[in-house]
Protein backbone atom coordinates (compact mmCIF):
# COMPACT_ATOMS: atom_id res chain seq x y z
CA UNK A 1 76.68 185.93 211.28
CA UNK A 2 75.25 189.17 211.41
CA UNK A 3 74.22 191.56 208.87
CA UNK A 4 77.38 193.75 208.84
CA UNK A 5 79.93 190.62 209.30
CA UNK A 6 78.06 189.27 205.95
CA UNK A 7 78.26 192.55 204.05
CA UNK A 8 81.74 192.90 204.62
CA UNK A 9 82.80 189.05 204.01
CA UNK A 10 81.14 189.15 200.67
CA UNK A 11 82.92 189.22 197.60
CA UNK A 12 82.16 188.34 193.79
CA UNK A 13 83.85 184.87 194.05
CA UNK A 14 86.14 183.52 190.63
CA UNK A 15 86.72 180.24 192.02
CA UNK A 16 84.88 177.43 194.07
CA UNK A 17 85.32 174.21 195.81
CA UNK A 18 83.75 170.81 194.04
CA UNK A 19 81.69 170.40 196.64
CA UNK A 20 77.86 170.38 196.48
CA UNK A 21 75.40 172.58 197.84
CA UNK A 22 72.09 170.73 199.26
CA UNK A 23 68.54 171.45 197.94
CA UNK A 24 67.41 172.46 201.39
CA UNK A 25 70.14 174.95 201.73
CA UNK A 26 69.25 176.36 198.66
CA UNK A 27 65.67 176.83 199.41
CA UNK A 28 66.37 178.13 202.37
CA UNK A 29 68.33 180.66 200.84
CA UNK A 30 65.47 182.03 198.49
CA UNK A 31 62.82 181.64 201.23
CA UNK A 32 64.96 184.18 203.41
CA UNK A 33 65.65 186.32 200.39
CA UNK A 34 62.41 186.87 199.61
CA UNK A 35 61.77 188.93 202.26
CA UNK A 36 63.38 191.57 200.33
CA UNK A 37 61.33 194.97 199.81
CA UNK A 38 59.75 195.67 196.87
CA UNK A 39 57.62 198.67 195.63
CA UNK A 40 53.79 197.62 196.22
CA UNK A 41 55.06 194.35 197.39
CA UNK A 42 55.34 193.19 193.44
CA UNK A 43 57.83 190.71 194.22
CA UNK A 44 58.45 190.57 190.44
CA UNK A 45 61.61 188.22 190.71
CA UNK A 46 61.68 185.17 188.99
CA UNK A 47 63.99 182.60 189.44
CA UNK A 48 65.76 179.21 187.72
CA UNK A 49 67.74 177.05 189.52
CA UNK A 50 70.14 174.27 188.23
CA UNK A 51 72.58 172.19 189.72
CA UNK A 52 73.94 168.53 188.85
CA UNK A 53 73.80 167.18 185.40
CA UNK A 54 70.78 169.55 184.48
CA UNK A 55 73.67 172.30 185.08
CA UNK A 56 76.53 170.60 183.22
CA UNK A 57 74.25 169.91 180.72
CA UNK A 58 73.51 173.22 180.32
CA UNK A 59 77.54 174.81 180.35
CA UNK A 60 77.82 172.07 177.66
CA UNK A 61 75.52 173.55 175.29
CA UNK A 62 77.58 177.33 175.65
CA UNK A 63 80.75 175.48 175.89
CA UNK A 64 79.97 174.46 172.28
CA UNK A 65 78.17 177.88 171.04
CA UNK A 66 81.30 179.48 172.26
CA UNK A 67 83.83 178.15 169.85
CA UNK A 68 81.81 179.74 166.86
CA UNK A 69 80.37 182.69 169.37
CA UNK A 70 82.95 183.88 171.90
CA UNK A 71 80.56 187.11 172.67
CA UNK A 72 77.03 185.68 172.87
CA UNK A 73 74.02 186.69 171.20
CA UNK A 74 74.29 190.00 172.43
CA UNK A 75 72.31 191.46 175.47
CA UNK A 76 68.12 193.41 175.54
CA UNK A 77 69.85 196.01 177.91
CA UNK A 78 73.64 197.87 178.31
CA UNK A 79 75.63 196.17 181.13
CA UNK A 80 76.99 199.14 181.39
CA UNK A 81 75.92 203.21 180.35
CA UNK A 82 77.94 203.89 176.83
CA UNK A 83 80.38 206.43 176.85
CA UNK A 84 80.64 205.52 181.31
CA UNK A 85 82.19 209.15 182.70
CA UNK A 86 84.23 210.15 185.39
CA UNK A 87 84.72 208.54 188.53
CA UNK A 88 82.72 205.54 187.07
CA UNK A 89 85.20 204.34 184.12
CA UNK A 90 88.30 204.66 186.79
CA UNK A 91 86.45 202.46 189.26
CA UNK A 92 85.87 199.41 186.20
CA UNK A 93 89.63 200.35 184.80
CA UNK A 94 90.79 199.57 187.93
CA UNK A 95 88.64 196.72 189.24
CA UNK A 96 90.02 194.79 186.13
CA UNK A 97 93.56 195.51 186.38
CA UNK A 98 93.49 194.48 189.44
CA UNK A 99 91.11 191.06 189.12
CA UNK A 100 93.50 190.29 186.36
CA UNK A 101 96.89 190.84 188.54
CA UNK A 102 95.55 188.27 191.21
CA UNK A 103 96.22 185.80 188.49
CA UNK A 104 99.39 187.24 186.70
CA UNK A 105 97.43 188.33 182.80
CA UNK A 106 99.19 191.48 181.67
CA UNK A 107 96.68 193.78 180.12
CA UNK A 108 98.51 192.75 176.74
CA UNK A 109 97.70 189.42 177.27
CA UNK A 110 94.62 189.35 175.49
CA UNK A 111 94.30 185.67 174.71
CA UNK A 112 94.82 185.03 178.98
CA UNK A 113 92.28 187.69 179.90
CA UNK A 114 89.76 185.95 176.98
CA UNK A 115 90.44 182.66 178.83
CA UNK A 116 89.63 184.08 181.77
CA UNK A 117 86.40 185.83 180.53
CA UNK A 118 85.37 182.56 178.91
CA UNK A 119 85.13 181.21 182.81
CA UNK A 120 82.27 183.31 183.25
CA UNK A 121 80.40 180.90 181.47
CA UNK A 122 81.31 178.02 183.39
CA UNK A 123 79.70 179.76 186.80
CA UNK A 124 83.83 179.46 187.60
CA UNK A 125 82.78 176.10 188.59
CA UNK A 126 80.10 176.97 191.29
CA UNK A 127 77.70 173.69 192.01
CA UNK A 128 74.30 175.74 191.52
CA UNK A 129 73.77 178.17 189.34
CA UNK A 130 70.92 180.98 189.26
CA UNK A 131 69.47 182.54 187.06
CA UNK A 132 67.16 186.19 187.85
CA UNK A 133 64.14 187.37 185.36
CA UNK A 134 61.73 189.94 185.41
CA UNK A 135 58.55 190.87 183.74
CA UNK A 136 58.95 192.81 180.54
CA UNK A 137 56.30 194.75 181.66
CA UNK A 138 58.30 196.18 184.87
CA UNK A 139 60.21 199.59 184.81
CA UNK A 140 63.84 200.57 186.08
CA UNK A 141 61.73 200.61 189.66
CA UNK A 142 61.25 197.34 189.53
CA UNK A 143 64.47 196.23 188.10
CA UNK A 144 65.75 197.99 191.36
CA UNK A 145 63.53 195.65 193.39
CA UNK A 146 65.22 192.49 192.04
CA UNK A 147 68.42 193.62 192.58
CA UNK A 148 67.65 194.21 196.13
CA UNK A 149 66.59 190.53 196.03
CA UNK A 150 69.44 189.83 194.37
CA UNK A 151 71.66 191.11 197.25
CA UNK A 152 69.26 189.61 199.52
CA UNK A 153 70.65 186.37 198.04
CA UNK A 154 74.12 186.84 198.55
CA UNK A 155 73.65 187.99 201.97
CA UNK A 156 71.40 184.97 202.58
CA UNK A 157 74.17 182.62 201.44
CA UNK A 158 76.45 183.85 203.24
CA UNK A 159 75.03 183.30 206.67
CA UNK A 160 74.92 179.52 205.75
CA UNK A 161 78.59 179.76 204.57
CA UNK A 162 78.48 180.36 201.01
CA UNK A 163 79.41 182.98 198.70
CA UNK A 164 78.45 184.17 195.31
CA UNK A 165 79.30 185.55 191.87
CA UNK A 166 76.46 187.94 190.63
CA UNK A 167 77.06 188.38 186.80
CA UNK A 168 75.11 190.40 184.36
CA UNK A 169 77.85 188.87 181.64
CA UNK A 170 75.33 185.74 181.33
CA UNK A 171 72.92 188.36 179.58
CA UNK A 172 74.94 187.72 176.69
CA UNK A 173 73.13 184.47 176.33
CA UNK A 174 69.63 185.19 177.01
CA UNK A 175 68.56 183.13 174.35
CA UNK A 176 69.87 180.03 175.11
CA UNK A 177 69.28 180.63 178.58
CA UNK A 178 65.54 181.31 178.07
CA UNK A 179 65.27 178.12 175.85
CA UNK A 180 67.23 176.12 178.24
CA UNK A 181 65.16 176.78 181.45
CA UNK A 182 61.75 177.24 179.15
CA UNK A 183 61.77 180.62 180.26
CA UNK A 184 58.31 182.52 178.78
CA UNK A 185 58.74 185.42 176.31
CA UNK A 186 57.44 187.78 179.08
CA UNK A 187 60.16 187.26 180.97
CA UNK A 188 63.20 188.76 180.07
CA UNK A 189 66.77 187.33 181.98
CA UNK A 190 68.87 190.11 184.40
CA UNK A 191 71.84 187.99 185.66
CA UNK A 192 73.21 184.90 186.47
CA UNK A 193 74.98 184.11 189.85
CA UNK A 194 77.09 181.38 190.71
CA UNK A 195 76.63 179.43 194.45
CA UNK A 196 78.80 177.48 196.41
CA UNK A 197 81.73 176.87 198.70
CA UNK A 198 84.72 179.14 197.95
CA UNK A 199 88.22 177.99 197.17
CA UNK A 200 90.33 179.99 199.70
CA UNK A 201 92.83 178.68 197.84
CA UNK A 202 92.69 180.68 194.37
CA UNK A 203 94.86 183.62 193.98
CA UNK A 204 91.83 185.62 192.19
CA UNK A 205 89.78 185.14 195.31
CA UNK A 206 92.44 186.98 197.33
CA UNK A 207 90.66 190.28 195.63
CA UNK A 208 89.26 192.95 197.59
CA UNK A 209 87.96 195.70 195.61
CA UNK A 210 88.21 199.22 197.38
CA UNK A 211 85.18 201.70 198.38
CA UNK A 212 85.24 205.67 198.15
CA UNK A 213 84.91 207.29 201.41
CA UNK A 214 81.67 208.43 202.73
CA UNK A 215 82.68 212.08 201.88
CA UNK A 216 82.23 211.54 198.31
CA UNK A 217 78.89 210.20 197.88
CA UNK A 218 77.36 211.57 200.80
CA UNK A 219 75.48 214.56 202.36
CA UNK A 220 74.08 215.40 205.94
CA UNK A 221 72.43 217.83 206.85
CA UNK A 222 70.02 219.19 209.94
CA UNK A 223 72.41 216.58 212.66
């Protein structure tokens, strides 16, 4: 698979296969990734990996938070900018409506599109879960470098045949994630992302979220 063929086949995957992922496959996952760039060669990812009991064990533990705490602990950074402008809000409005109409939950239906919110939390049944940290200490140039990791990641997976569901929602439960993985206090969690084999099956996977044109985000000049 080339680079293009796995940008394109990529998608935030809602639904996976029960079928395990092998600790070699895994590794050699991260080992490719981290060849991403980063500025001064920092490398300041940091990574926690759990599969197998040590990962139900885990989704146990929120599974039983979340009955007295459907919306976490609250997050150390805004998923999102407050008060998100023009064409940004459009974009999410309609990324949404249209997860949620793969599945059939009117916008009304607020106890279906809680459900389905609440799956976030079980890695929509992925077989490895990952979690990304950084260094307190690091600045929004460094938080770019671990996202580029981050993609580096899902790219990596999917030459072996895998996809992914990168999602900032976990930062909702930093604290339990911290505590669970033993995570220092100078390391604060980005994201968690689901690994595994998809379901082709599941209607939400049929989802295919659009991309402006090139016209309006970019500018050439001097061809």
């Amino acid at each position: 698979m080339n680079v293009t063929e796995a940008l394109k086949t990529r998608i935030t995957c809602r639904a996976f296969l029960d079928k395990p992922v092998p600790e070699a496959t895994v590794r050699a996952i991260l080992d490719v990734a981290k060849w991403a760039p980063s500025g001064g060669n920092l490398q300041p990812w940091h990574v926690y990996v759990l599969t197998g009991e040590r990962l139900k064990e885990f989704l146990a533990i929120i599974a039983e938070k979340q009955k007295t705490m459907p919306f976490g602990e609250g997050t150390e950074y805004d998923i999102y900018p407050k008060n998100l402008t023009e064409p940004y809000r459009s974009r999410r409005f309609k990324c949404g409506e249209d997860m949620y109409a793969t599945i059939g939950v009117a916008r009304e239906d607020k106890a279906g599109r809680l459900k389905q919110f609440a799956r976030n939390f079980r890695f929509f049944d992925a077989p490895v879960a990952i979690f990304f940290a950084i260094d307190r200490q690091m600045g929004i140039d460094q938080w770019s470098d671990l996202g580029m990791f981050a993609q580096s990641v899902m790219l990596a997976a999917r030459e072996q045949g895998l996809h992914t569901c990168p999602q900032e929602a976990w930062a909702i439960w930093h604290k339990t994630v911290a505590e669970f993985v033993s995570m220092p206090p100078e390391l604060m969690l980005f994201c968690g992302m689901g690994l595994g084999y998809m379901d082709e099956a599941a209607p939400i996977n049929k989802l295919r979220t659009d991309r402006a044109p090139m016209e309006e985000w970019a500018s050439f000049s001097g061809f």
